[in-house]
N, C-alpha and C. Protein backbone atom coordinates (compact mmCIF):
# COMPACT_ATOMS: atom_id res chain seq x y z
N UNK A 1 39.53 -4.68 -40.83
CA UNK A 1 39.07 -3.32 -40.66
C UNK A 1 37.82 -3.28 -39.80
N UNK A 2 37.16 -3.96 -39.96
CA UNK A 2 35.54 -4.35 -39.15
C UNK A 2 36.01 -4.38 -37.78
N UNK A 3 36.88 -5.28 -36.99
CA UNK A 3 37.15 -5.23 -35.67
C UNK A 3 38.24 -3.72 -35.12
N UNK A 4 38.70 -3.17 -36.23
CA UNK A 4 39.20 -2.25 -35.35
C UNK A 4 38.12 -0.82 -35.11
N UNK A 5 37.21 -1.56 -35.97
CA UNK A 5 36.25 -0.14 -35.66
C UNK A 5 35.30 -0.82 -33.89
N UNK A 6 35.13 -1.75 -33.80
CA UNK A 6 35.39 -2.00 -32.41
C UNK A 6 35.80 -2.31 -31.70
N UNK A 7 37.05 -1.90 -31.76
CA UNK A 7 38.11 -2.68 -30.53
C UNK A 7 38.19 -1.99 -29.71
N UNK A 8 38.37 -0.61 -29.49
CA UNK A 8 37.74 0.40 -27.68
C UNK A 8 36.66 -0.08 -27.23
N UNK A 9 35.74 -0.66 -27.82
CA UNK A 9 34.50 -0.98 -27.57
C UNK A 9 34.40 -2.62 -26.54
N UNK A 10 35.04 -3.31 -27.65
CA UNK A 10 35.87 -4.70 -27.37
C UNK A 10 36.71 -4.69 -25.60
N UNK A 11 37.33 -3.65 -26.12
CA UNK A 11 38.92 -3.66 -24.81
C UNK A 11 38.16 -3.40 -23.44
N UNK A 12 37.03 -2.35 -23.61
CA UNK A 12 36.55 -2.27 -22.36
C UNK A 12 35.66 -3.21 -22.12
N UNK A 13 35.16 -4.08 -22.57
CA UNK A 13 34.23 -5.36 -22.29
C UNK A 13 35.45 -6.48 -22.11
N UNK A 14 36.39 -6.26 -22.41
CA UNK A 14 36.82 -7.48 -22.65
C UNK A 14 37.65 -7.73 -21.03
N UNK A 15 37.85 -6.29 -20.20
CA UNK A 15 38.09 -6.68 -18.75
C UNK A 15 37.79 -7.45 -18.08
N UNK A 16 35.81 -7.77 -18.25
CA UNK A 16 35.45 -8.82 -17.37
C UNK A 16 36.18 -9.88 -17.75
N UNK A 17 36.42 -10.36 -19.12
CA UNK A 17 36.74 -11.72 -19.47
C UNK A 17 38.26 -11.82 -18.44
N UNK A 18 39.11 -10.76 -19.10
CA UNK A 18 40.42 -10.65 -17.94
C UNK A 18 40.49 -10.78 -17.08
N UNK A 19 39.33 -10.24 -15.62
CA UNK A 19 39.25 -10.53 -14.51
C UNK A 19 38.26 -11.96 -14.41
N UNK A 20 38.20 -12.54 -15.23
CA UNK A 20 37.82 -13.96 -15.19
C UNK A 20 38.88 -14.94 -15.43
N UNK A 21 39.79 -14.99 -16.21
CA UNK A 21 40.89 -15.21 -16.52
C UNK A 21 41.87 -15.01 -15.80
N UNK A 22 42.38 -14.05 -15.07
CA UNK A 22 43.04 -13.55 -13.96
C UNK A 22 43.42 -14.68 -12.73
N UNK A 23 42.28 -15.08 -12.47
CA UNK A 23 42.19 -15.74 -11.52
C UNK A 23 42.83 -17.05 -11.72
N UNK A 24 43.10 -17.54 -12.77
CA UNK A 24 43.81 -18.87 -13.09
C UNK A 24 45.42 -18.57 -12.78
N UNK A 25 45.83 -17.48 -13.25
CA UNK A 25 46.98 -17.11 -12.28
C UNK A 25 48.28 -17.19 -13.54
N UNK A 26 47.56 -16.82 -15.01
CA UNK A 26 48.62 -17.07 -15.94
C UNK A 26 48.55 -15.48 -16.22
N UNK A 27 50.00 -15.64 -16.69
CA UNK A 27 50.24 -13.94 -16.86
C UNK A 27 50.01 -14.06 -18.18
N UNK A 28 49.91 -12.20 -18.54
CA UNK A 28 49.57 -11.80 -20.10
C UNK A 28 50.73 -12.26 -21.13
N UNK A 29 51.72 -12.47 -20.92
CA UNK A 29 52.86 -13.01 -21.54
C UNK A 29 52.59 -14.88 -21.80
N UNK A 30 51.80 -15.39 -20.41
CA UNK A 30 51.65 -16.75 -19.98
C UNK A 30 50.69 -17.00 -21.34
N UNK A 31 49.38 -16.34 -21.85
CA UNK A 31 48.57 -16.61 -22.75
C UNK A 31 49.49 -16.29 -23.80
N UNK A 32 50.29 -15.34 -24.10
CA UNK A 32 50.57 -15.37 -25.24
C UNK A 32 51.23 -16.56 -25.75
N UNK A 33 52.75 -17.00 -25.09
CA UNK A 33 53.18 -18.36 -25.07
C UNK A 33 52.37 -19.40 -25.22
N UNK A 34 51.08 -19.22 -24.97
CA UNK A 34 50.24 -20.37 -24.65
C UNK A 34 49.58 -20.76 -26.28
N UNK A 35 48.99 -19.41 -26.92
CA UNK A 35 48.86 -18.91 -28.36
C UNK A 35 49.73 -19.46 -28.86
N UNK A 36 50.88 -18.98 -28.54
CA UNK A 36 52.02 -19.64 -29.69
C UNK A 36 52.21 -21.16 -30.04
N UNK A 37 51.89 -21.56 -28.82
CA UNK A 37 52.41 -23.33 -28.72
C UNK A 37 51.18 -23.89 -29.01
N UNK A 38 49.99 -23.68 -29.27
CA UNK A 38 48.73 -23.33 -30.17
C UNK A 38 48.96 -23.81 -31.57
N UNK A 39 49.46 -22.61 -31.85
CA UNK A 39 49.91 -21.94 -34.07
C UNK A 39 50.60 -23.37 -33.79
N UNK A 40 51.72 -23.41 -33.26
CA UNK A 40 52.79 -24.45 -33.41
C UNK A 40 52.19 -25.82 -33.76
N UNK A 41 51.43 -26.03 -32.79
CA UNK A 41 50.48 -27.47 -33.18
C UNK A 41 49.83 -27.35 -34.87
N UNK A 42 48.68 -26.06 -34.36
CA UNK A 42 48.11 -26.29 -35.60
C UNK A 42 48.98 -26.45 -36.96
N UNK A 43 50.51 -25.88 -37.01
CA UNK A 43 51.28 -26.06 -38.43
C UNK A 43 51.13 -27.69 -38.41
N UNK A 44 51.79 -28.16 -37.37
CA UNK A 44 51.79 -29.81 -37.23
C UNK A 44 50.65 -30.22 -37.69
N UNK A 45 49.80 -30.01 -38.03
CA UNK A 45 48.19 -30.64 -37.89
C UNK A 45 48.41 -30.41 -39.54
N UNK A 46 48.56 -28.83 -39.96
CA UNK A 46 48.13 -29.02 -40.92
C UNK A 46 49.35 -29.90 -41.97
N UNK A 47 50.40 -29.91 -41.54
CA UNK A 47 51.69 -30.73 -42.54
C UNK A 47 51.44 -32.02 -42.42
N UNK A 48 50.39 -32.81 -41.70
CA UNK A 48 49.86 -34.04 -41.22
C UNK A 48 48.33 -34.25 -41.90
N UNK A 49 47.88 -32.90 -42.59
CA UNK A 49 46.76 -32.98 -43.32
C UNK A 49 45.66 -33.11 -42.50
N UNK A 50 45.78 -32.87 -41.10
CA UNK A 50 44.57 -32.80 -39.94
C UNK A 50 44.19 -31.01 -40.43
N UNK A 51 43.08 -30.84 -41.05
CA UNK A 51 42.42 -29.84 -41.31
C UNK A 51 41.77 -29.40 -39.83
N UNK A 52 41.03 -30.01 -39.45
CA UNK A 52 39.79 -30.08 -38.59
C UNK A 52 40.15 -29.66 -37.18
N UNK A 53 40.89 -30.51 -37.10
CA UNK A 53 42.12 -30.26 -35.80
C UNK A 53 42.42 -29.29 -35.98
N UNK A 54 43.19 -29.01 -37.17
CA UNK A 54 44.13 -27.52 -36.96
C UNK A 54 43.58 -26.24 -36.75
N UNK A 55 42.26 -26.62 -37.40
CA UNK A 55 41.02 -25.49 -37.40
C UNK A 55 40.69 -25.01 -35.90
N UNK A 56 40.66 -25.94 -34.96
CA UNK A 56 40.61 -26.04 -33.75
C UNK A 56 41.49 -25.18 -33.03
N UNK A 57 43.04 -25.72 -33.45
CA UNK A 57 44.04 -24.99 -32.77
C UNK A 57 44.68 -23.52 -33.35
N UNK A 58 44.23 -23.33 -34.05
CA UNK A 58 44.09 -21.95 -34.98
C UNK A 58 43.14 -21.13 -34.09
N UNK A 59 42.08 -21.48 -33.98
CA UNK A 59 40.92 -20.78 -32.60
C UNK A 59 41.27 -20.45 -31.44
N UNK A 60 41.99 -21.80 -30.80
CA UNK A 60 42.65 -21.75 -29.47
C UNK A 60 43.43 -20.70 -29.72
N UNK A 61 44.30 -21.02 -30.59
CA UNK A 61 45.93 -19.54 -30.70
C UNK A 61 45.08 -18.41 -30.60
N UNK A 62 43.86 -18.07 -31.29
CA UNK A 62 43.63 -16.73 -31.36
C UNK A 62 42.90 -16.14 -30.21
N UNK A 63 42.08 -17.05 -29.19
CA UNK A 63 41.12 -16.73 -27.72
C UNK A 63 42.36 -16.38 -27.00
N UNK A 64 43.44 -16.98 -27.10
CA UNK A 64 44.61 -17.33 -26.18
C UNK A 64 45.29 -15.83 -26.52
N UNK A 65 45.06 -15.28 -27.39
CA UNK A 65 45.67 -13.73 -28.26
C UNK A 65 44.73 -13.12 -27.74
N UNK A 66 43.87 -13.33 -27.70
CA UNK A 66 42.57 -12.58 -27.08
C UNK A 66 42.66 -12.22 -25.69
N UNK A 67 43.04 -13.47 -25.03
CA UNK A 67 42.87 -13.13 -23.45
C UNK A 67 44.11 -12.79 -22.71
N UNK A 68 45.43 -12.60 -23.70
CA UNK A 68 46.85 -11.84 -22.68
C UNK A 68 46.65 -10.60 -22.89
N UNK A 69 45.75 -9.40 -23.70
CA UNK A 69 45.29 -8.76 -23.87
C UNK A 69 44.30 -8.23 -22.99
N UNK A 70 43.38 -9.01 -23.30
CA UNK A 70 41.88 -9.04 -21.51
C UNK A 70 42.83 -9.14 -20.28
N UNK A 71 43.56 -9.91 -20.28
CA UNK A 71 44.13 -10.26 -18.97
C UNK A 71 45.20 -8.86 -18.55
N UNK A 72 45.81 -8.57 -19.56
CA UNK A 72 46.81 -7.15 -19.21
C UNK A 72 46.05 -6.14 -19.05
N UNK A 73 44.63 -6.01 -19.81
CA UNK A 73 44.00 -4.56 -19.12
C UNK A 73 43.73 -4.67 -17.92
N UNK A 74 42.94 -6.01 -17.70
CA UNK A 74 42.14 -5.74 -16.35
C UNK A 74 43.15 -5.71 -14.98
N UNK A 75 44.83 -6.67 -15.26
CA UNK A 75 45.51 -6.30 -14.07
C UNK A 75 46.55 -4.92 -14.27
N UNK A 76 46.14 -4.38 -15.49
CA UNK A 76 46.75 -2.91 -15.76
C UNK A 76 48.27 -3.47 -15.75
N UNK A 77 48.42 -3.93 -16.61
CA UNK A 77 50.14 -4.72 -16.76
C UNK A 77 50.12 -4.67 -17.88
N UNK A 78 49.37 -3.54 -19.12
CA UNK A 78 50.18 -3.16 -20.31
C UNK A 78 51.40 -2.27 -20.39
N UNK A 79 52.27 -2.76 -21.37
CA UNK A 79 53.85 -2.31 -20.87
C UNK A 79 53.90 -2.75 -22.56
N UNK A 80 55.11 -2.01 -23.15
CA UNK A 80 55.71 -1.92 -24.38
C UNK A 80 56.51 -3.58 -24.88
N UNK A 81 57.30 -4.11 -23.50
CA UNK A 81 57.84 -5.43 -24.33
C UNK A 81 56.31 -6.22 -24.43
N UNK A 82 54.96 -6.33 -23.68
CA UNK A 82 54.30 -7.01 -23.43
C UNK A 82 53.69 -6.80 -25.23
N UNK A 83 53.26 -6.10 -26.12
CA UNK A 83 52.84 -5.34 -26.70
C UNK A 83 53.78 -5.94 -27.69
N UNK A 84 55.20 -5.73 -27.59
CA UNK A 84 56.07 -6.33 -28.90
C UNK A 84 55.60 -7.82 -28.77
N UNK A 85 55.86 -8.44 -27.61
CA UNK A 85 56.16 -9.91 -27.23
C UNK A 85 55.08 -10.49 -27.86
N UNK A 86 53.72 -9.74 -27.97
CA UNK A 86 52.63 -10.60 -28.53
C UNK A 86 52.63 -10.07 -30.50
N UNK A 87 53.27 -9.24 -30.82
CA UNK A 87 52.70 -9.35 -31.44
C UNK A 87 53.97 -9.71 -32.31
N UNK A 88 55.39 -10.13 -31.91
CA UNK A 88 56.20 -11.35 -32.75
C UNK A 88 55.78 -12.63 -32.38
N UNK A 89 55.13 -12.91 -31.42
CA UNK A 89 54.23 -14.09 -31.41
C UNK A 89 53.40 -14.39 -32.43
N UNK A 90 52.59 -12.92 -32.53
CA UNK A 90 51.56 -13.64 -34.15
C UNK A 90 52.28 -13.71 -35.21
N UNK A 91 53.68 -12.87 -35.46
CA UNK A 91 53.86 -13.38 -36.52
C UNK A 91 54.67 -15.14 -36.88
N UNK A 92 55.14 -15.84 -35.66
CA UNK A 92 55.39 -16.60 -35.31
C UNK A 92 54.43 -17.82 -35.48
N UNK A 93 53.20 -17.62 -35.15
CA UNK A 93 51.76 -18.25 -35.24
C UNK A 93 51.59 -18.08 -36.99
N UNK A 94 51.86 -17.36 -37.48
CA UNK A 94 51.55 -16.97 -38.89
C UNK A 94 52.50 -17.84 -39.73
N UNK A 95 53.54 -17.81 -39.16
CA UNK A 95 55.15 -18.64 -39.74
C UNK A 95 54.36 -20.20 -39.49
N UNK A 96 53.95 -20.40 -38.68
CA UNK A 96 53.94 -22.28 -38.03
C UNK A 96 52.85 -22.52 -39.36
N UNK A 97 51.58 -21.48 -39.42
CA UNK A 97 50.82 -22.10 -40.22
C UNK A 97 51.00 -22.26 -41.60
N UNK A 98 52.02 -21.22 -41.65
CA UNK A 98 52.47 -21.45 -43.36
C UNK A 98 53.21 -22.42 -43.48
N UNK A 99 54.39 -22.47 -42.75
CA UNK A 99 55.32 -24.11 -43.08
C UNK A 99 54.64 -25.35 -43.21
N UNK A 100 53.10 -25.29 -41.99
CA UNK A 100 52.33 -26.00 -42.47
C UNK A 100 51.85 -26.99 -43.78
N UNK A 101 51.27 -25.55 -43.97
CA UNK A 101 50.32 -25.69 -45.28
C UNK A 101 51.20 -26.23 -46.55
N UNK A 102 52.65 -25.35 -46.64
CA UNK A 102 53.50 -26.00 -47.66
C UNK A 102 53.59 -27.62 -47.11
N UNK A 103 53.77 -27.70 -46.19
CA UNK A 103 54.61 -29.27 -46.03
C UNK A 103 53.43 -29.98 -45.70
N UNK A 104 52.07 -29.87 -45.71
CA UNK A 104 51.03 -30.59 -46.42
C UNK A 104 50.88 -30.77 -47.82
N UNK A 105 51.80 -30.73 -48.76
CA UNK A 105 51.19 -30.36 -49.76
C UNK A 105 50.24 -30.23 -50.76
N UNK A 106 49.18 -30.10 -50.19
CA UNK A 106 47.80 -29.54 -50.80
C UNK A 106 47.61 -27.95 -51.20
N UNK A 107 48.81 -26.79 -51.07
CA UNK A 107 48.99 -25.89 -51.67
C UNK A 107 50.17 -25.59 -52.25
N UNK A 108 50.66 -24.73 -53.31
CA UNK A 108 51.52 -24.60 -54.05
C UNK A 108 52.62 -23.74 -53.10
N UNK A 109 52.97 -24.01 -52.64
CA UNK A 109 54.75 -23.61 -51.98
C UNK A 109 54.53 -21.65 -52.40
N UNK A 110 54.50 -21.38 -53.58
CA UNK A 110 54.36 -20.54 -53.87
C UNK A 110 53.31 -19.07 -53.66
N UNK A 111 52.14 -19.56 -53.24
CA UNK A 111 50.97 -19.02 -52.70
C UNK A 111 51.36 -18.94 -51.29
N UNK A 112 51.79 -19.43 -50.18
CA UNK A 112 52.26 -19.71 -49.24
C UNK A 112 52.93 -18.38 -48.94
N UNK A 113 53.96 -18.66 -49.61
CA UNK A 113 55.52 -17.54 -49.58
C UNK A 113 54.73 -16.12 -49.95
N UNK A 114 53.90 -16.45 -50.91
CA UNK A 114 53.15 -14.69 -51.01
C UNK A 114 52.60 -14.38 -50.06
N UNK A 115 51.60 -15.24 -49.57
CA UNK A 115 50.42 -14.89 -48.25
C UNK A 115 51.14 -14.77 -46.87
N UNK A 116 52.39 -15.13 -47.15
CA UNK A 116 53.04 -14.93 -45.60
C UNK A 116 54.26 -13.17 -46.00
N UNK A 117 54.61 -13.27 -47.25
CA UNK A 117 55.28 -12.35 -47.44
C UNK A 117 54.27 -11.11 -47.11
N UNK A 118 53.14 -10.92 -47.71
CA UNK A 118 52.14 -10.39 -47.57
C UNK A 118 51.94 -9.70 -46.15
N UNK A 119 51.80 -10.69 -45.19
CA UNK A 119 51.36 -10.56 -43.40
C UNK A 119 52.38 -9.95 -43.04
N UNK A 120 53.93 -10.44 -43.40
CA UNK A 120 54.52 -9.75 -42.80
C UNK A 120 54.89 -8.45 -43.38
N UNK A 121 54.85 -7.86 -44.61
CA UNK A 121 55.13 -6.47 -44.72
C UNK A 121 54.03 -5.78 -44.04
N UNK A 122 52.31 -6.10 -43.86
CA UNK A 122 51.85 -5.50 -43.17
C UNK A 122 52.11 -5.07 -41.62
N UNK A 123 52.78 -5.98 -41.25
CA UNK A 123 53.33 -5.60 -39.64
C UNK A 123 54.80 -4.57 -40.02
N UNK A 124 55.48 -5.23 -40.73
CA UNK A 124 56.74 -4.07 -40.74
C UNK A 124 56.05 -2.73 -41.54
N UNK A 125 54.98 -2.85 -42.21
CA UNK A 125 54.53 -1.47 -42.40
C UNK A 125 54.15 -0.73 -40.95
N UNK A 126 52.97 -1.31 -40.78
CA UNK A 126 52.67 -0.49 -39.29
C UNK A 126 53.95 -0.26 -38.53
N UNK A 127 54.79 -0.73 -38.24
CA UNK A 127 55.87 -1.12 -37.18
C UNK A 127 57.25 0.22 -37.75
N UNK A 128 56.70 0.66 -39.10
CA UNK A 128 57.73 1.50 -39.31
C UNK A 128 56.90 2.77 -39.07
N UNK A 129 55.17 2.83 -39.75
CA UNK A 129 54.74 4.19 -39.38
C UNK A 129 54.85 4.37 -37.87
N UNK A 130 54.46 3.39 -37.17
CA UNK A 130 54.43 3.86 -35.62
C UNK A 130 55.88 4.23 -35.46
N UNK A 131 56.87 3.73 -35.80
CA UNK A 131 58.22 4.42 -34.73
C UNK A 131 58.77 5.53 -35.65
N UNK A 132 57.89 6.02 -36.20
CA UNK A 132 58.41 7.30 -37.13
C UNK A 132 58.01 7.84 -36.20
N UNK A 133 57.35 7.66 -35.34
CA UNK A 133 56.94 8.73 -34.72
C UNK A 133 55.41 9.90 -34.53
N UNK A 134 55.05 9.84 -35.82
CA UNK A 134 53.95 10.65 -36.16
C UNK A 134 52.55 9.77 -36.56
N UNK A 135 52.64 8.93 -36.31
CA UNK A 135 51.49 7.70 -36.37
C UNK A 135 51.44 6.83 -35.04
N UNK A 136 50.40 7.06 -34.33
CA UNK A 136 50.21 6.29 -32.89
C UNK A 136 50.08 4.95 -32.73
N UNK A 137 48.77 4.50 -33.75
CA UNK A 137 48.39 3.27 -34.22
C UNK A 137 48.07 3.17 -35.63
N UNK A 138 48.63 2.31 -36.31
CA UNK A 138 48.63 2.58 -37.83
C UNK A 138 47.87 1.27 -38.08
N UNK A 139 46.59 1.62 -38.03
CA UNK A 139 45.59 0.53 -38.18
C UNK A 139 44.82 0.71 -39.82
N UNK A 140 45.42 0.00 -40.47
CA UNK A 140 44.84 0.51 -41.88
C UNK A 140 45.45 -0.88 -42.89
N UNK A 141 44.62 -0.64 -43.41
CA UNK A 141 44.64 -2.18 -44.75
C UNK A 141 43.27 -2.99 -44.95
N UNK A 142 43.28 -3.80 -45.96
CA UNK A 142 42.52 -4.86 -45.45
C UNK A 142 41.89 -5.77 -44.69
N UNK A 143 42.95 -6.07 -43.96
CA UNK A 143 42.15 -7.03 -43.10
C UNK A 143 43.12 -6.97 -41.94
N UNK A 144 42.52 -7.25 -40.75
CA UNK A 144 44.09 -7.52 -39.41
C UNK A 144 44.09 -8.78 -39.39
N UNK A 145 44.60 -9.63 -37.90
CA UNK A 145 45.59 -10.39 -37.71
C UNK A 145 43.64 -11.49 -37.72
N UNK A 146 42.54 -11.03 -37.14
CA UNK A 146 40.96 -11.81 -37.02
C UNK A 146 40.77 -11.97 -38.02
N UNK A 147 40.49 -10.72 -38.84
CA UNK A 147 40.15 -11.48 -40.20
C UNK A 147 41.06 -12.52 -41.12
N UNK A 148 42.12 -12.32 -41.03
CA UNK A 148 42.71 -13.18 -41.36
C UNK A 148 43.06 -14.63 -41.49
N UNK A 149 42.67 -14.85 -39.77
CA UNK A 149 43.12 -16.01 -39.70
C UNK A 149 41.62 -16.54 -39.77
N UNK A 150 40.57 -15.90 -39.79
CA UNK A 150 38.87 -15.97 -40.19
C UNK A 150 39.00 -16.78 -41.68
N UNK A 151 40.02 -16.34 -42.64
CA UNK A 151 40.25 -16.53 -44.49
C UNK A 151 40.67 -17.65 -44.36
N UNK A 152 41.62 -17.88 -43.08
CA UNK A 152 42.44 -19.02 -43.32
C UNK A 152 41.63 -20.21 -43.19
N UNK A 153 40.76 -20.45 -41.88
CA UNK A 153 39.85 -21.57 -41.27
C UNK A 153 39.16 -21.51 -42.68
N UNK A 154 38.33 -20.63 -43.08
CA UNK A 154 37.22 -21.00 -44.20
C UNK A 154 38.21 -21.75 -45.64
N UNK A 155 39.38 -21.63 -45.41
CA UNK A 155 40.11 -22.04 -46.69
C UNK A 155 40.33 -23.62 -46.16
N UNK A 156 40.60 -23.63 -44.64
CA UNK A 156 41.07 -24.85 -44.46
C UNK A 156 39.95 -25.98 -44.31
N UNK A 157 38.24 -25.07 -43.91
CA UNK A 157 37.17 -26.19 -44.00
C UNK A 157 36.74 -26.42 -45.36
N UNK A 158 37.32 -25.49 -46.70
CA UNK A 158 36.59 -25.69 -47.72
C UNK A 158 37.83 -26.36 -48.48
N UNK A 159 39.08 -26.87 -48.25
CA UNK A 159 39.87 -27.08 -48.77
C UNK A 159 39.94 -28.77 -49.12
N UNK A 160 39.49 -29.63 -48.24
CA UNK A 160 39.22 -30.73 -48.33
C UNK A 160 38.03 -30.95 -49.34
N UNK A 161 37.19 -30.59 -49.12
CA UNK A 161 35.96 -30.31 -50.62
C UNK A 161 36.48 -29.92 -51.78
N UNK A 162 37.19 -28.68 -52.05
CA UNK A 162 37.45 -27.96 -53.13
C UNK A 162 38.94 -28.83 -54.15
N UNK A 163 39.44 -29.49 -52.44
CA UNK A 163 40.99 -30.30 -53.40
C UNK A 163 41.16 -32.11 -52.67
N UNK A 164 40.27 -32.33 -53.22
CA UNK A 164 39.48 -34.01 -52.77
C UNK A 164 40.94 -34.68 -52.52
């Protein structure tokens, strides 16, 4: 909830980063893919019990979410599949880290299946108010896709301490 109270704020700063980014010559679709194969590692990392690492590539996925976004405003190449494409990507990124975490097993299989069941009714919630029609952006809940994966890193640096 904290970042969507600045994300107009965000989107228009975040052009320069786009037209910095731009110039490498990867499209807004190119970062998202790039995000994804990101999450993908970090599940690997974490079913391998690399915390630290994964913590890493959990960051990368999300700058990389960050900048097909920067990168589509500033070359004005926001478009509707671009918009779906990223954001079954996060839930995709969301999927890698949970199979993860189960197939590390340092969490209960069960907590897993909730916290992912969880993420995803929040997207098919929004995803149904918006195509009703009468809701533009249905930005509302607890936490979005930052804070979230913000819960996850602090779970995954305190998790080695907390489950020796």
């Amino acid at each position: 909830m904290f970042l969507s109270k600045v994300r107009s704020q965000y989107e228009q700063q975040s052009k320069l980063i786009g037209k910095y980014l731009s110039k490498f010559g990867i499209s807004p679709d190119g970062f998202t893919m790039l995000g994804t194969c990101c999450g993908l590692i970090a599940g690997i990392l974490l079913w391998h019990q690399y915390f630290l690492w994964a913590v890493l590539m959990i960051v990368l996925s999300g700058l990389a979410d960050m900048a097909d976004g920067a990168v589509a405003r500033f070359l004005n190449r926001q478009h509707p599949f671009g918009t779906v494409f990223d954001r079954v990507n996060d839930r995709y990124v969301e999927f890698f880290v949970a199979v993860g975490y189960i197939g590390s097993g340092r969490v209960h299989p069960a907590w897993v299946m909730f916290s992912l069941f969880g993420a995803l009714m929040a997207s098919y919630t929004r995803a149904c108010a918006e195509s009703a029609g009468k809701v533009k952006n249905c930005s509302v809940g607890i936490m979005e896709r930052q804070e979230k994966a913000a819960l996850v890193i602090i779970g995954m640096l305190l998790e080695p301490v907390l489950n020796p």
